[in-house]
N, C-alpha and C. Protein backbone atom coordinates (compact mmCIF):
# COMPACT_ATOMS: atom_id res chain seq x y z
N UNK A 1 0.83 -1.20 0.00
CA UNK A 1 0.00 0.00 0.00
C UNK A 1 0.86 1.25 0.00
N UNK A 2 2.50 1.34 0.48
CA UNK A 2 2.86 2.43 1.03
C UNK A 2 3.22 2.61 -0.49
N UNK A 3 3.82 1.33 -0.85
CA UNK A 3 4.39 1.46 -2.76
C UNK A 3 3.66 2.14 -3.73
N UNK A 4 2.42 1.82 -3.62
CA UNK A 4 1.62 2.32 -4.34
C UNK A 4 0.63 3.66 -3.82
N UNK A 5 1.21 3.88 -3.01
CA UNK A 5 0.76 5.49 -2.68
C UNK A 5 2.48 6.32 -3.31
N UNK A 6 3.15 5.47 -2.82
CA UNK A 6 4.75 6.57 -3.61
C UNK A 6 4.73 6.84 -4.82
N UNK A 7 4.02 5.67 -5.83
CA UNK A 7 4.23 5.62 -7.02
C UNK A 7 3.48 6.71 -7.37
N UNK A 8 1.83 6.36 -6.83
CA UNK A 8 0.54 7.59 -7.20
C UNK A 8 1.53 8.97 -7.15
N UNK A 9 2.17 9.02 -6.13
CA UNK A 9 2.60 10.61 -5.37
C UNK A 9 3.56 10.92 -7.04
N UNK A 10 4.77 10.29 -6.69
CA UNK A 10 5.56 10.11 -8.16
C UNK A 10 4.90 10.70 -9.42
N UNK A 11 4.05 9.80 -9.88
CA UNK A 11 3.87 9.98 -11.40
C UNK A 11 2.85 11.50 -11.08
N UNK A 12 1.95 11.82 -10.26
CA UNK A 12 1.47 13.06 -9.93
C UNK A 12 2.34 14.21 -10.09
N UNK A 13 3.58 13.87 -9.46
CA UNK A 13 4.23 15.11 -9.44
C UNK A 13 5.27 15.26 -10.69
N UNK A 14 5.47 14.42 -11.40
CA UNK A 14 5.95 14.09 -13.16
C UNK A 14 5.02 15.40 -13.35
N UNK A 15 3.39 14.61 -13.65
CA UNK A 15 2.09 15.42 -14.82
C UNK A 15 2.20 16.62 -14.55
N UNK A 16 2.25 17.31 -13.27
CA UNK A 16 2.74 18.47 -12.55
C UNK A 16 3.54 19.55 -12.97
N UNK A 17 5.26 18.59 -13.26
CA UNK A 17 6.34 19.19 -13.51
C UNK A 17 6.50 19.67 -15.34
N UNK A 18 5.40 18.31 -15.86
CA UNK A 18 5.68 18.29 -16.86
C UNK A 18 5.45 19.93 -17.87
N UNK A 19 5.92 20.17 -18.60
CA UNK A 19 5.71 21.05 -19.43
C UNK A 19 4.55 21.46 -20.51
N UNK A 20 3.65 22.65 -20.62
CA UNK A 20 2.24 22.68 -20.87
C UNK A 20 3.04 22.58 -22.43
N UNK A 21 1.37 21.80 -23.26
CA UNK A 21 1.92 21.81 -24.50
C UNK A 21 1.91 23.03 -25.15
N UNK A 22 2.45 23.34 -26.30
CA UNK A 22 2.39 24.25 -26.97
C UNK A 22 1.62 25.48 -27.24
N UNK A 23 1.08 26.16 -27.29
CA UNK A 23 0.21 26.97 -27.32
C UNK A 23 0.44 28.77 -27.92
N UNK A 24 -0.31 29.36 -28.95
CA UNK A 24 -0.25 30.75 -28.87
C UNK A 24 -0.34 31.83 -27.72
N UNK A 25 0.95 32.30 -28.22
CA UNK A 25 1.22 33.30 -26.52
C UNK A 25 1.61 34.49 -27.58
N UNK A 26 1.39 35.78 -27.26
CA UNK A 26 2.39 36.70 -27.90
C UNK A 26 2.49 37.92 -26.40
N UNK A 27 3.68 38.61 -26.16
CA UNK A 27 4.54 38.59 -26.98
C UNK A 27 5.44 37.59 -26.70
N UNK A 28 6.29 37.18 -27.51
CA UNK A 28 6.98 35.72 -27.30
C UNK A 28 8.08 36.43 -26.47
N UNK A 29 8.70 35.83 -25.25
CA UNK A 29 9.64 35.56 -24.23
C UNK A 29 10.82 35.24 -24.69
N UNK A 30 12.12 35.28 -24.81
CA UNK A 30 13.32 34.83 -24.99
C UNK A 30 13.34 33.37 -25.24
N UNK A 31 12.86 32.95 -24.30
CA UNK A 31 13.36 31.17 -24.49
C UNK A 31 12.67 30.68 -25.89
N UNK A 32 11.41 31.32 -25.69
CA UNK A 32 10.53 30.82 -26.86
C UNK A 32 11.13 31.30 -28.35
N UNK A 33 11.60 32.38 -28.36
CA UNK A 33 12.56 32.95 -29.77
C UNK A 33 13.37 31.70 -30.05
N UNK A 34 14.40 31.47 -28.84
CA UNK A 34 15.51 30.58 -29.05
C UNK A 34 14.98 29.59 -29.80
N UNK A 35 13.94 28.64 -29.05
CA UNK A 35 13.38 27.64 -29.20
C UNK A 35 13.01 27.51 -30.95
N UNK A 36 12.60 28.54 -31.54
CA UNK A 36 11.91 28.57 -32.60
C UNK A 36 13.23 28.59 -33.68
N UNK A 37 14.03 29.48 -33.07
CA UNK A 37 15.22 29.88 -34.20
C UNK A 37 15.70 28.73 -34.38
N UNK A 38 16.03 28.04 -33.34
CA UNK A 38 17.02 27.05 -33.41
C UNK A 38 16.24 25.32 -33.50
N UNK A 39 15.22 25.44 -33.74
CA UNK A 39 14.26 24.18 -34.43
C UNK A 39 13.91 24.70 -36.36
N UNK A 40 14.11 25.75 -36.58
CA UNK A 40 14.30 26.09 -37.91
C UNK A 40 15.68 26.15 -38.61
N UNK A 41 16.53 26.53 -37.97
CA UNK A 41 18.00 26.06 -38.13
C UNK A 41 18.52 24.20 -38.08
N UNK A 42 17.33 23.47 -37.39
CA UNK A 42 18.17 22.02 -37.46
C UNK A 42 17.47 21.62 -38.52
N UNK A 43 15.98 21.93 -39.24
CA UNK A 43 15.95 22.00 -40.47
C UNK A 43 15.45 20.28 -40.92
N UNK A 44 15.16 19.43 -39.75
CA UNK A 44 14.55 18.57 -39.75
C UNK A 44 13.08 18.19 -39.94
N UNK A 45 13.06 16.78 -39.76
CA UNK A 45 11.40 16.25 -40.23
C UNK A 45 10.68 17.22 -38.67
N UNK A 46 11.05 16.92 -37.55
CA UNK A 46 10.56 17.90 -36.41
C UNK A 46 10.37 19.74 -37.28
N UNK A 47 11.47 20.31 -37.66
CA UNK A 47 11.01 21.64 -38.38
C UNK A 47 9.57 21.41 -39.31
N UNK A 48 9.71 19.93 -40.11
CA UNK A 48 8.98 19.69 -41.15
C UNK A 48 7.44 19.54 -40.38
N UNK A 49 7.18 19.10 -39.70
CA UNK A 49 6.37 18.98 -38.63
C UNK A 49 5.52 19.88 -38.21
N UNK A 50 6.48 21.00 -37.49
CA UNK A 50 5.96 21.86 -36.77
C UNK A 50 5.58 23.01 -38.00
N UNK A 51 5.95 23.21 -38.94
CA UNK A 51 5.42 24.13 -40.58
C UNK A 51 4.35 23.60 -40.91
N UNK A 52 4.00 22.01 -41.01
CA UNK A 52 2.90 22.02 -41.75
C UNK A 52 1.51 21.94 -41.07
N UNK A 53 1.76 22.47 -39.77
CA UNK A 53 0.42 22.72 -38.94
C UNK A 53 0.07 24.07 -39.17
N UNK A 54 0.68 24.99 -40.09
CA UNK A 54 0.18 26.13 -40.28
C UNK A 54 -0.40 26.37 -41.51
N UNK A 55 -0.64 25.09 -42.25
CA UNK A 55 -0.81 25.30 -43.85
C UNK A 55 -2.10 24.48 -44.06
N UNK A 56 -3.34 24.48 -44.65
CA UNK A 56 -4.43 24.10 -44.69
C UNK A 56 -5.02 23.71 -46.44
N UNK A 57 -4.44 22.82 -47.19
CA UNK A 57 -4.62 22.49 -48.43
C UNK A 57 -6.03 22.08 -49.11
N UNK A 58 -6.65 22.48 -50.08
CA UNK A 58 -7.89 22.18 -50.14
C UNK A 58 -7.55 21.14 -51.67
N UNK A 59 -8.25 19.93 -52.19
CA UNK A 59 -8.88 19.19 -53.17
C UNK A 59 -8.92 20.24 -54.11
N UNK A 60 -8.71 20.09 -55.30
CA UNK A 60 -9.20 20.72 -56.57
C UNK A 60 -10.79 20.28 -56.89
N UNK A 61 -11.65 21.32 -56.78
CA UNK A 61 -13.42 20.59 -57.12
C UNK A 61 -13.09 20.74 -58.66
N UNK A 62 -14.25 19.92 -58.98
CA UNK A 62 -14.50 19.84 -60.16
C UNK A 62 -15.77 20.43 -60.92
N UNK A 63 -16.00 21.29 -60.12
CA UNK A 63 -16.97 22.58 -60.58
C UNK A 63 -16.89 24.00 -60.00
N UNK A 64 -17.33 24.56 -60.72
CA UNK A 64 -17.68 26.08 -60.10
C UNK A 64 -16.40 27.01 -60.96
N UNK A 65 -16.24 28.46 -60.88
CA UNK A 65 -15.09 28.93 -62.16
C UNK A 65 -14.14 28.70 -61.26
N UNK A 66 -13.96 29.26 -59.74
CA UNK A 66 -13.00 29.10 -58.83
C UNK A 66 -12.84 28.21 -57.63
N UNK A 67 -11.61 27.95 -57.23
CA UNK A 67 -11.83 27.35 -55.93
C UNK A 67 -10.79 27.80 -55.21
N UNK A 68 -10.50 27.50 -54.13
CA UNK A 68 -9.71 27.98 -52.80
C UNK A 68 -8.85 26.44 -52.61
N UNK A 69 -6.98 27.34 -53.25
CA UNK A 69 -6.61 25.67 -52.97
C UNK A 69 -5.70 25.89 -51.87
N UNK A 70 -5.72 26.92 -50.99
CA UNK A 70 -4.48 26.71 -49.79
C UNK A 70 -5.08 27.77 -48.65
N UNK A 71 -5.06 27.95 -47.78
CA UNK A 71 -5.08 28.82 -46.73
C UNK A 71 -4.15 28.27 -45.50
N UNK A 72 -3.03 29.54 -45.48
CA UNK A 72 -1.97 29.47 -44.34
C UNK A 72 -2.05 30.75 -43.11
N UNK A 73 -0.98 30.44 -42.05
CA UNK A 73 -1.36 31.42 -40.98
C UNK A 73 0.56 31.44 -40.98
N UNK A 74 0.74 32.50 -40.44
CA UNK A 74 2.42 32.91 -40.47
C UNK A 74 2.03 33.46 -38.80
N UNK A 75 2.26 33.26 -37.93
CA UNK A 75 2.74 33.48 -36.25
C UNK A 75 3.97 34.53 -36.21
N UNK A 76 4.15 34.94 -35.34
CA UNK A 76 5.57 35.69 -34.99
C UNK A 76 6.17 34.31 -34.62
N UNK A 77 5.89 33.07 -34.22
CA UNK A 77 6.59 32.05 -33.51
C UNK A 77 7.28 31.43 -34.92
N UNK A 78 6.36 30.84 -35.96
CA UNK A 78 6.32 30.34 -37.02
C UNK A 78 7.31 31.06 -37.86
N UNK A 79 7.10 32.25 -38.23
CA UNK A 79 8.51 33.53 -38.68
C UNK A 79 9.83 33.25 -38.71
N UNK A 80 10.10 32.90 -36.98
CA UNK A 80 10.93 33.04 -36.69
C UNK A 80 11.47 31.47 -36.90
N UNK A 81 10.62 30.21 -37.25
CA UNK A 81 11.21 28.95 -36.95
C UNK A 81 11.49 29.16 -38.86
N UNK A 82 11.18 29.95 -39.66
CA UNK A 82 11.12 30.07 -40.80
C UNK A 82 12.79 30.96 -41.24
N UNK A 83 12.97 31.88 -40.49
CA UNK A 83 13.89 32.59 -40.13
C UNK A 83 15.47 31.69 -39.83
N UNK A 84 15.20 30.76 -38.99
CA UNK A 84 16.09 30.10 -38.39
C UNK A 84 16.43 28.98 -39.68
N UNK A 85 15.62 28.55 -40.10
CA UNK A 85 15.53 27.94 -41.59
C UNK A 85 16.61 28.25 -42.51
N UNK A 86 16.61 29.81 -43.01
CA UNK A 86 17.31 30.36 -44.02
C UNK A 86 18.69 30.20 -43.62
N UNK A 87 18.87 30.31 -42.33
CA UNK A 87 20.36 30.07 -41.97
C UNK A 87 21.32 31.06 -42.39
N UNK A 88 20.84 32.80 -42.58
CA UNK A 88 21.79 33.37 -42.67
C UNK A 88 22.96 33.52 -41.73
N UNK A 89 23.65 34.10 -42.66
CA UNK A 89 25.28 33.77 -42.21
C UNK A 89 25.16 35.69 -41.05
N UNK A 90 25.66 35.19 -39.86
CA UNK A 90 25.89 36.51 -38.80
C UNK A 90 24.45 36.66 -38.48
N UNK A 91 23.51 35.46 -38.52
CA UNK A 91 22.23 36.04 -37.93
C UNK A 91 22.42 34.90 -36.63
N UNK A 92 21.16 34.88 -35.45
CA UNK A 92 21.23 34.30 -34.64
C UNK A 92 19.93 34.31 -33.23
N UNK A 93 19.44 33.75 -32.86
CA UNK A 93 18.47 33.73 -32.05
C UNK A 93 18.74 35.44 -31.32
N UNK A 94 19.74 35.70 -31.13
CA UNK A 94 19.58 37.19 -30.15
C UNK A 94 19.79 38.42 -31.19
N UNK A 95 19.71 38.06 -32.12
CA UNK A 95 19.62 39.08 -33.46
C UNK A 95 18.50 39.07 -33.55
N UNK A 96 17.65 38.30 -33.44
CA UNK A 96 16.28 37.67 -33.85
C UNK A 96 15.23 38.66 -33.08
N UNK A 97 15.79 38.30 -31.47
CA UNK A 97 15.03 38.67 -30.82
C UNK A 97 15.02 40.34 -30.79
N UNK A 98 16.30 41.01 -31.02
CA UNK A 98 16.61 42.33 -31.40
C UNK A 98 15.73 42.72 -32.37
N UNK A 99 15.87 42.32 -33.35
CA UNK A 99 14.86 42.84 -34.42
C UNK A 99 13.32 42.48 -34.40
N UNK A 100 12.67 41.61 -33.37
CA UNK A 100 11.29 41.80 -33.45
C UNK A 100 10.95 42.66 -31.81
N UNK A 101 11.95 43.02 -31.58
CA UNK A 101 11.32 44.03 -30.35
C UNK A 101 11.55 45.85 -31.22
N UNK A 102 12.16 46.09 -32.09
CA UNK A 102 12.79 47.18 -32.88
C UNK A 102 11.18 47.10 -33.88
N UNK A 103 11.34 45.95 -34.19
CA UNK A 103 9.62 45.94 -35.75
C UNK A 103 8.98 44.80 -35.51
N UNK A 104 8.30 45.07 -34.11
CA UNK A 104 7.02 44.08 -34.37
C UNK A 104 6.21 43.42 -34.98
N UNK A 105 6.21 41.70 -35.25
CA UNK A 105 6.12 41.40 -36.66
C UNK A 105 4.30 41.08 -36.48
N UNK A 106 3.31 41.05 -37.86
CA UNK A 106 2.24 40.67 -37.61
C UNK A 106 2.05 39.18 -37.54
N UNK A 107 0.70 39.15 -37.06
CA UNK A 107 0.39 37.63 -37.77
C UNK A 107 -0.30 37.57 -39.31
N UNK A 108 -0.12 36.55 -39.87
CA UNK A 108 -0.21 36.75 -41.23
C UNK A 108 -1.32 35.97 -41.76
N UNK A 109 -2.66 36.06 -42.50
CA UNK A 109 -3.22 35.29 -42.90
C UNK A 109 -3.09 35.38 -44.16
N UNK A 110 -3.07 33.96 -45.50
CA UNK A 110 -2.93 34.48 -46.53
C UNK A 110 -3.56 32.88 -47.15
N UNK A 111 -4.13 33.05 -48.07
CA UNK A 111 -5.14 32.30 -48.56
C UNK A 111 -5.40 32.60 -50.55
N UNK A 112 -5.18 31.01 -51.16
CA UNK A 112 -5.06 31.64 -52.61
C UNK A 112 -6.50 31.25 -53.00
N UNK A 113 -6.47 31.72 -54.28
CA UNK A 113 -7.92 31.88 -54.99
C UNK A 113 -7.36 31.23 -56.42
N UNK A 114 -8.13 30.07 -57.07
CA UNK A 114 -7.40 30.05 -58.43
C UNK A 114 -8.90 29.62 -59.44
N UNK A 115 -8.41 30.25 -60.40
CA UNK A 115 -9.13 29.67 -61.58
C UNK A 115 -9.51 28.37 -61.82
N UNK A 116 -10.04 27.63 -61.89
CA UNK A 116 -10.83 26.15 -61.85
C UNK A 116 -10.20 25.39 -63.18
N UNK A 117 -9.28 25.09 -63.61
CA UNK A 117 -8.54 24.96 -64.95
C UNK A 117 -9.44 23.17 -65.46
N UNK A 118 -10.24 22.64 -64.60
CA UNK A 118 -11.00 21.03 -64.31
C UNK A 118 -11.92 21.88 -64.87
N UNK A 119 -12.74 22.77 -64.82
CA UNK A 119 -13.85 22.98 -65.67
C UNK A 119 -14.08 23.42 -66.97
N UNK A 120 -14.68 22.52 -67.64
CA UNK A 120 -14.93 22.22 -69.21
C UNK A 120 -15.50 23.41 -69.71
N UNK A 121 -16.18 24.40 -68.52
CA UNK A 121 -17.31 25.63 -69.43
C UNK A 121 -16.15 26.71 -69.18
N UNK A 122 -15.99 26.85 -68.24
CA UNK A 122 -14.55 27.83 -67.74
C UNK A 122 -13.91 28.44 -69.59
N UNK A 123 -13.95 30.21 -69.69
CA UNK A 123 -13.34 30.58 -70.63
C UNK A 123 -12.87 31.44 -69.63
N UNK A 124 -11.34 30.67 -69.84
CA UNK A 124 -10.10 31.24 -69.32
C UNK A 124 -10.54 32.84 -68.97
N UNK A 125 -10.21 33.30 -68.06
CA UNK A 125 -10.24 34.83 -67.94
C UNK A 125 -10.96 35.63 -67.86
N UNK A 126 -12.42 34.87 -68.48
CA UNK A 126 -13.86 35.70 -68.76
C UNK A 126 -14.35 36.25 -67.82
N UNK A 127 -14.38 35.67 -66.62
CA UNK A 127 -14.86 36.14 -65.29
C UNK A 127 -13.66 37.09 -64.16
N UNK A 128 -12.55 36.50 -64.96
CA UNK A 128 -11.60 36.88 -63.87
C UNK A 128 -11.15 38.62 -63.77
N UNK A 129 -11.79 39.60 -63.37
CA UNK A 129 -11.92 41.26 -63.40
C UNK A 129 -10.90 41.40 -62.86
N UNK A 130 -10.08 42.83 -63.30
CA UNK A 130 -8.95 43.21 -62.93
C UNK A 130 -8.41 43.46 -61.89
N UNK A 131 -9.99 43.51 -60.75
CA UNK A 131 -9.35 43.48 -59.16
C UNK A 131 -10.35 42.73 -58.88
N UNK A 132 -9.94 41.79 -58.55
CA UNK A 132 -10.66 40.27 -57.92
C UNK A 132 -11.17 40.33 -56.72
N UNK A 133 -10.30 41.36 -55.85
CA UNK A 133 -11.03 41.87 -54.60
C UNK A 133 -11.81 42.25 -54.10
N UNK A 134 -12.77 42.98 -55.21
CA UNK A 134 -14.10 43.36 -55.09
C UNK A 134 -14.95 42.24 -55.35
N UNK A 135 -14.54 41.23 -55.71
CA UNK A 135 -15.60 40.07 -55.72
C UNK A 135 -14.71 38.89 -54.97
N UNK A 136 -13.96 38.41 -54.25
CA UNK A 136 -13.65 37.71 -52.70
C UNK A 136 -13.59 38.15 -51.66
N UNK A 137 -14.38 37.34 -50.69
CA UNK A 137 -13.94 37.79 -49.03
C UNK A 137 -13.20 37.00 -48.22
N UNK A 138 -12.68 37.81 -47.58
CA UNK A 138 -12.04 36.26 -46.75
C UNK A 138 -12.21 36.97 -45.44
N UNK A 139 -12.97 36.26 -44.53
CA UNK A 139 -13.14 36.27 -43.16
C UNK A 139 -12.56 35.71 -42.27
N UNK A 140 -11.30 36.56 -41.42
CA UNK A 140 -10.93 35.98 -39.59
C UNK A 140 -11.86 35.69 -38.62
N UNK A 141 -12.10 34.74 -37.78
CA UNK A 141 -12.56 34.87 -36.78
C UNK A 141 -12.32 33.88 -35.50
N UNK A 142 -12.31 34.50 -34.54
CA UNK A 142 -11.96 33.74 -33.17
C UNK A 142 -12.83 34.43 -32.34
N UNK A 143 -13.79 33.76 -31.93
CA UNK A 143 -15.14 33.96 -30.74
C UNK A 143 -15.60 35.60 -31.82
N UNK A 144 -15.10 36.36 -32.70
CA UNK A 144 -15.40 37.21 -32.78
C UNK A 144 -14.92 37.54 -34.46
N UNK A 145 -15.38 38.19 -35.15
CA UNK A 145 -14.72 38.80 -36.36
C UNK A 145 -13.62 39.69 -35.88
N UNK A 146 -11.95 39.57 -36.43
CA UNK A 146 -11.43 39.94 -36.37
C UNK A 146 -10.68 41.32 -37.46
N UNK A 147 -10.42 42.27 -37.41
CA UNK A 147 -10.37 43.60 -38.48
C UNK A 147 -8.92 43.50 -38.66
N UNK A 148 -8.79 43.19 -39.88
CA UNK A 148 -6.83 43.35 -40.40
C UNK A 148 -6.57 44.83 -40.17
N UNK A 149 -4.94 44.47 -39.74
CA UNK A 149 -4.44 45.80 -40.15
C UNK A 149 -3.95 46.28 -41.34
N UNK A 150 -3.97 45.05 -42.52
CA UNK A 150 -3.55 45.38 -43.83
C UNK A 150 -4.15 44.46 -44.51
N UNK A 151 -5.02 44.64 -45.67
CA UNK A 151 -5.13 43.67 -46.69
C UNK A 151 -5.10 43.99 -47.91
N UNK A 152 -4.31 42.80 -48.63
CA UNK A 152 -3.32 43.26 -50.08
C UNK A 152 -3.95 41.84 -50.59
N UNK A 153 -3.21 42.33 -52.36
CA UNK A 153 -3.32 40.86 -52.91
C UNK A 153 -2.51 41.32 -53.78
N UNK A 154 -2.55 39.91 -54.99
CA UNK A 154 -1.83 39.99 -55.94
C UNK A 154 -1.87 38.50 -56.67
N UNK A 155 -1.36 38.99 -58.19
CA UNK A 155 -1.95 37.87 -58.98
C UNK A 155 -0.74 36.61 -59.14
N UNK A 156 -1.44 35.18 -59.49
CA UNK A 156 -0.74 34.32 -59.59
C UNK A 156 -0.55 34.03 -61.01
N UNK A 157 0.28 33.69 -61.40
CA UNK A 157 0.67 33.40 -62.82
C UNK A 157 1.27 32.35 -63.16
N UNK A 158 1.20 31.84 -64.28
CA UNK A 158 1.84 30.33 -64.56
C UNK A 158 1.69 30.60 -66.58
N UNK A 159 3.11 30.71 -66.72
CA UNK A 159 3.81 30.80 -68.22
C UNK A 159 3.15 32.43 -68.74
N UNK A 160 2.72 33.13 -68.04
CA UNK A 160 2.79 35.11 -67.89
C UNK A 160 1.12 34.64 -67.56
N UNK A 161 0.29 33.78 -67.76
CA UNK A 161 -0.81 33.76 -68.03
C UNK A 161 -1.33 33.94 -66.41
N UNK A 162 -2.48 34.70 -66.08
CA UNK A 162 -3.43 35.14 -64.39
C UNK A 162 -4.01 33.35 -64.45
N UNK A 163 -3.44 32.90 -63.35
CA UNK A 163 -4.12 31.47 -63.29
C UNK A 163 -5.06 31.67 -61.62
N UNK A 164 -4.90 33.03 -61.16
CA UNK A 164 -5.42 33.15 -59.33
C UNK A 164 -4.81 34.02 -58.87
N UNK A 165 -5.19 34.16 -57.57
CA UNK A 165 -4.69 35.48 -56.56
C UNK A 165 -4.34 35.11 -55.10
N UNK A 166 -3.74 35.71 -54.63
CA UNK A 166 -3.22 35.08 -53.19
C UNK A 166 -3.42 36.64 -52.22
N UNK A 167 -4.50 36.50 -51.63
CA UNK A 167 -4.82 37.21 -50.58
C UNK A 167 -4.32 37.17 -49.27
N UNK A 168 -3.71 39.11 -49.13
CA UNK A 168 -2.63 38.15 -47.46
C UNK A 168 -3.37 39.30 -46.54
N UNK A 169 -3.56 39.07 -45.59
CA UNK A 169 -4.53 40.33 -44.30
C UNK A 169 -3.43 40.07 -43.14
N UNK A 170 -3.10 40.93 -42.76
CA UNK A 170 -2.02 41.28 -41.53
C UNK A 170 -2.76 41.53 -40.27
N UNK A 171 -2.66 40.99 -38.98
CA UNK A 171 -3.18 41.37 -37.52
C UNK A 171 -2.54 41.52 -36.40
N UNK A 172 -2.70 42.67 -35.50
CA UNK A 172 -1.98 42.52 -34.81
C UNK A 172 -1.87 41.09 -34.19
N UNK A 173 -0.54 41.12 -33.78
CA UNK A 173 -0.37 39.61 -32.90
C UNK A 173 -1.48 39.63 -31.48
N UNK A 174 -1.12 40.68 -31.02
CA UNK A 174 -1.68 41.05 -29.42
C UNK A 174 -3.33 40.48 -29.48
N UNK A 175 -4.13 40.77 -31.01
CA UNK A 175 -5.13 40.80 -30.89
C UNK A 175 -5.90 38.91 -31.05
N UNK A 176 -4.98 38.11 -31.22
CA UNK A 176 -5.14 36.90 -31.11
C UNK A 176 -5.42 36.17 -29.60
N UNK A 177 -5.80 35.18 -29.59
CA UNK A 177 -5.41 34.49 -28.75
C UNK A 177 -5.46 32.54 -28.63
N UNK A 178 -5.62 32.29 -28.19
CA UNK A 178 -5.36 30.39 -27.90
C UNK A 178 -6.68 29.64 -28.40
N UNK A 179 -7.91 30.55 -28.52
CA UNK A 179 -9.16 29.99 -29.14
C UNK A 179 -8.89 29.80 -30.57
N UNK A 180 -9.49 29.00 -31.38
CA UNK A 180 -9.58 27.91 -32.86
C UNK A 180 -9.87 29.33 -33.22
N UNK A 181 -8.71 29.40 -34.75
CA UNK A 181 -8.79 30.61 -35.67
C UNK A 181 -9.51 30.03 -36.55
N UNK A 182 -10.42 30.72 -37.43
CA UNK A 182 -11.05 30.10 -38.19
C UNK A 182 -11.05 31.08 -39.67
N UNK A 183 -10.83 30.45 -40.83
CA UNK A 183 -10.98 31.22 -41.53
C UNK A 183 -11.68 31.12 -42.93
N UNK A 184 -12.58 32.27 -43.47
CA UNK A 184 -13.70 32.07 -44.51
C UNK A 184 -13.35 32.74 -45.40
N UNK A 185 -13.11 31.73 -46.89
CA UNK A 185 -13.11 32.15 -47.87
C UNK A 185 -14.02 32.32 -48.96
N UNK A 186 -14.82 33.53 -49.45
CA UNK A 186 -15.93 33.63 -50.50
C UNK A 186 -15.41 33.90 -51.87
N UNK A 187 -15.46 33.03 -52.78
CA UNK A 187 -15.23 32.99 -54.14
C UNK A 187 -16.06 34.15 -54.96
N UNK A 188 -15.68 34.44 -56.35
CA UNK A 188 -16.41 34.87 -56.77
C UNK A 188 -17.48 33.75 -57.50
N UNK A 189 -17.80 32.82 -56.90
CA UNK A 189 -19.38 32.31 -57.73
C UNK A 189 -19.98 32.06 -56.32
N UNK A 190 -19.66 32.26 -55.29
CA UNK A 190 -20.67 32.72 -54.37
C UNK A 190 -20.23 31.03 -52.91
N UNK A 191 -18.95 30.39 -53.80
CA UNK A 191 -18.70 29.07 -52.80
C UNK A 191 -18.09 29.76 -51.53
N UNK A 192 -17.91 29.11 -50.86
CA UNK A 192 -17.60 29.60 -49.09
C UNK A 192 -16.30 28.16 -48.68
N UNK A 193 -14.99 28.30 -48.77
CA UNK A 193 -14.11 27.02 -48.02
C UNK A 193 -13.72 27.93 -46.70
N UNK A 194 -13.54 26.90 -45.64
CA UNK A 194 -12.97 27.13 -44.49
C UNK A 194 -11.99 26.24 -43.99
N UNK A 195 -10.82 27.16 -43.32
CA UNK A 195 -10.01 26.34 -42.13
C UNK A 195 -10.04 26.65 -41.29
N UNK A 196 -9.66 25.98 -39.92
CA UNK A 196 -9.64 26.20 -38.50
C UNK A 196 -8.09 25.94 -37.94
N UNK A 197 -7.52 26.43 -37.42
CA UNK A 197 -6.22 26.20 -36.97
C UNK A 197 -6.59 26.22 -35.51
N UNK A 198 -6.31 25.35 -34.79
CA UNK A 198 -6.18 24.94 -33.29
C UNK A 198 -5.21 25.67 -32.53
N UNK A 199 -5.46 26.86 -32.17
CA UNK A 199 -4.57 27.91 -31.56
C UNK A 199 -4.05 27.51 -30.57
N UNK A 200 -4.66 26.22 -29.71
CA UNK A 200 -4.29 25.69 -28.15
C UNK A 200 -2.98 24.82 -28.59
N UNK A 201 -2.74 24.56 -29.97
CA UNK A 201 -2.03 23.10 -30.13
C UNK A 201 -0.65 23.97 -31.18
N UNK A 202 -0.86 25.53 -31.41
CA UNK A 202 0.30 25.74 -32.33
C UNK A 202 0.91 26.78 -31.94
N UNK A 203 1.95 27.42 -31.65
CA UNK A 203 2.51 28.70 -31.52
C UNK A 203 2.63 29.86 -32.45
């Protein structure tokens, strides 16, 4: 009985000690910079890992003129494991951290739009107007609609030819938090795709 009250006590105070998982925090803390720089610098299946929880790929449909084939989220955490990646030469986790206290970086939402190239009625271009923006929306939201501080676009091309557009909306970091980001994309023929990124499970 005494064994198995030590053990209970034991593994209790492990779950205790143990370390909370991952989670969106801003502004990020020193250790957490390190942490990021230097898991993008080893440039492994773990780097490979922790990138593709920020990227949300959609099926090519086989109707409608457009569809929505990617929606990603860029973190100040994510940045920086992206950062650590490139491996410039004289850069370094405390350079890192220097320059995002000097230019506070946003969070990034950015989400493409492409021409439906699977549909047989589709005449190339016919629909596609010179600012596409007035006919897509793309909606943030976490418990609440969230208001960018910047939204841009710009066109995608393949052999000079407009094949889509890649919409990017900037937010403050501060204004996030650990609740499921969710995000809505409206085509111009009126389709709606969504992703959700698990804010409790990514930095």
């Amino acid at each position: 009985m005494i064994v198995r009250r030590q053990s209970v006590a034991v593994i209790a105070a492990l779950f205790l000690s143990a370390p909370a998982a991952p989670a969106y925090h801003y502004p990020l803390h020193s250790e957490a910079i390190r942490d990021a720089y230097f898991l993008g610098e080893r440039n492994n299946f773990q780097t490979t890992d922790c990138l593709l929880r920020y990227t949300h790929k959609f099926a090519a449909p086989q109707n409608g003129g457009y569809f929505v084939s990617q929606i990603d989220i860029s973190t100040p955490y994510q940045q920086i494991v992206l950062r650590g990646q490139r491996n410039m030469p004289g850069d370094s986790p405390v350079q890192a951290e220097t320059d995002l206290t000097e230019h506070p970086p946003n969070l990034i939402v950015r989400a493409r739009v492409e021409m439906n190239v699977y549909n047989p009625n589709n005449k190339f271009g016919a629909t596609f107007g010179p600012d596409l923006s007035r006919n897509v929306s793309v909606e943030v939201t976490q418990r609440n609609s969230l208001t960018p501080v910047t939204v841009t676009h710009e066109g995608l091309y393949n052999h000079h030819a407009l094949v889509g557009w890649l919409f990017e909306l900037q937010f403050d970091p501060a204004q996030i938090t650990s609740a499921p980001l969710r995000i809505s994309v409206k085509t111009p023929d009126g389709d709606v795709q969504e992703a959700e990124f698990d804010m409790a499970k990514i930095q």
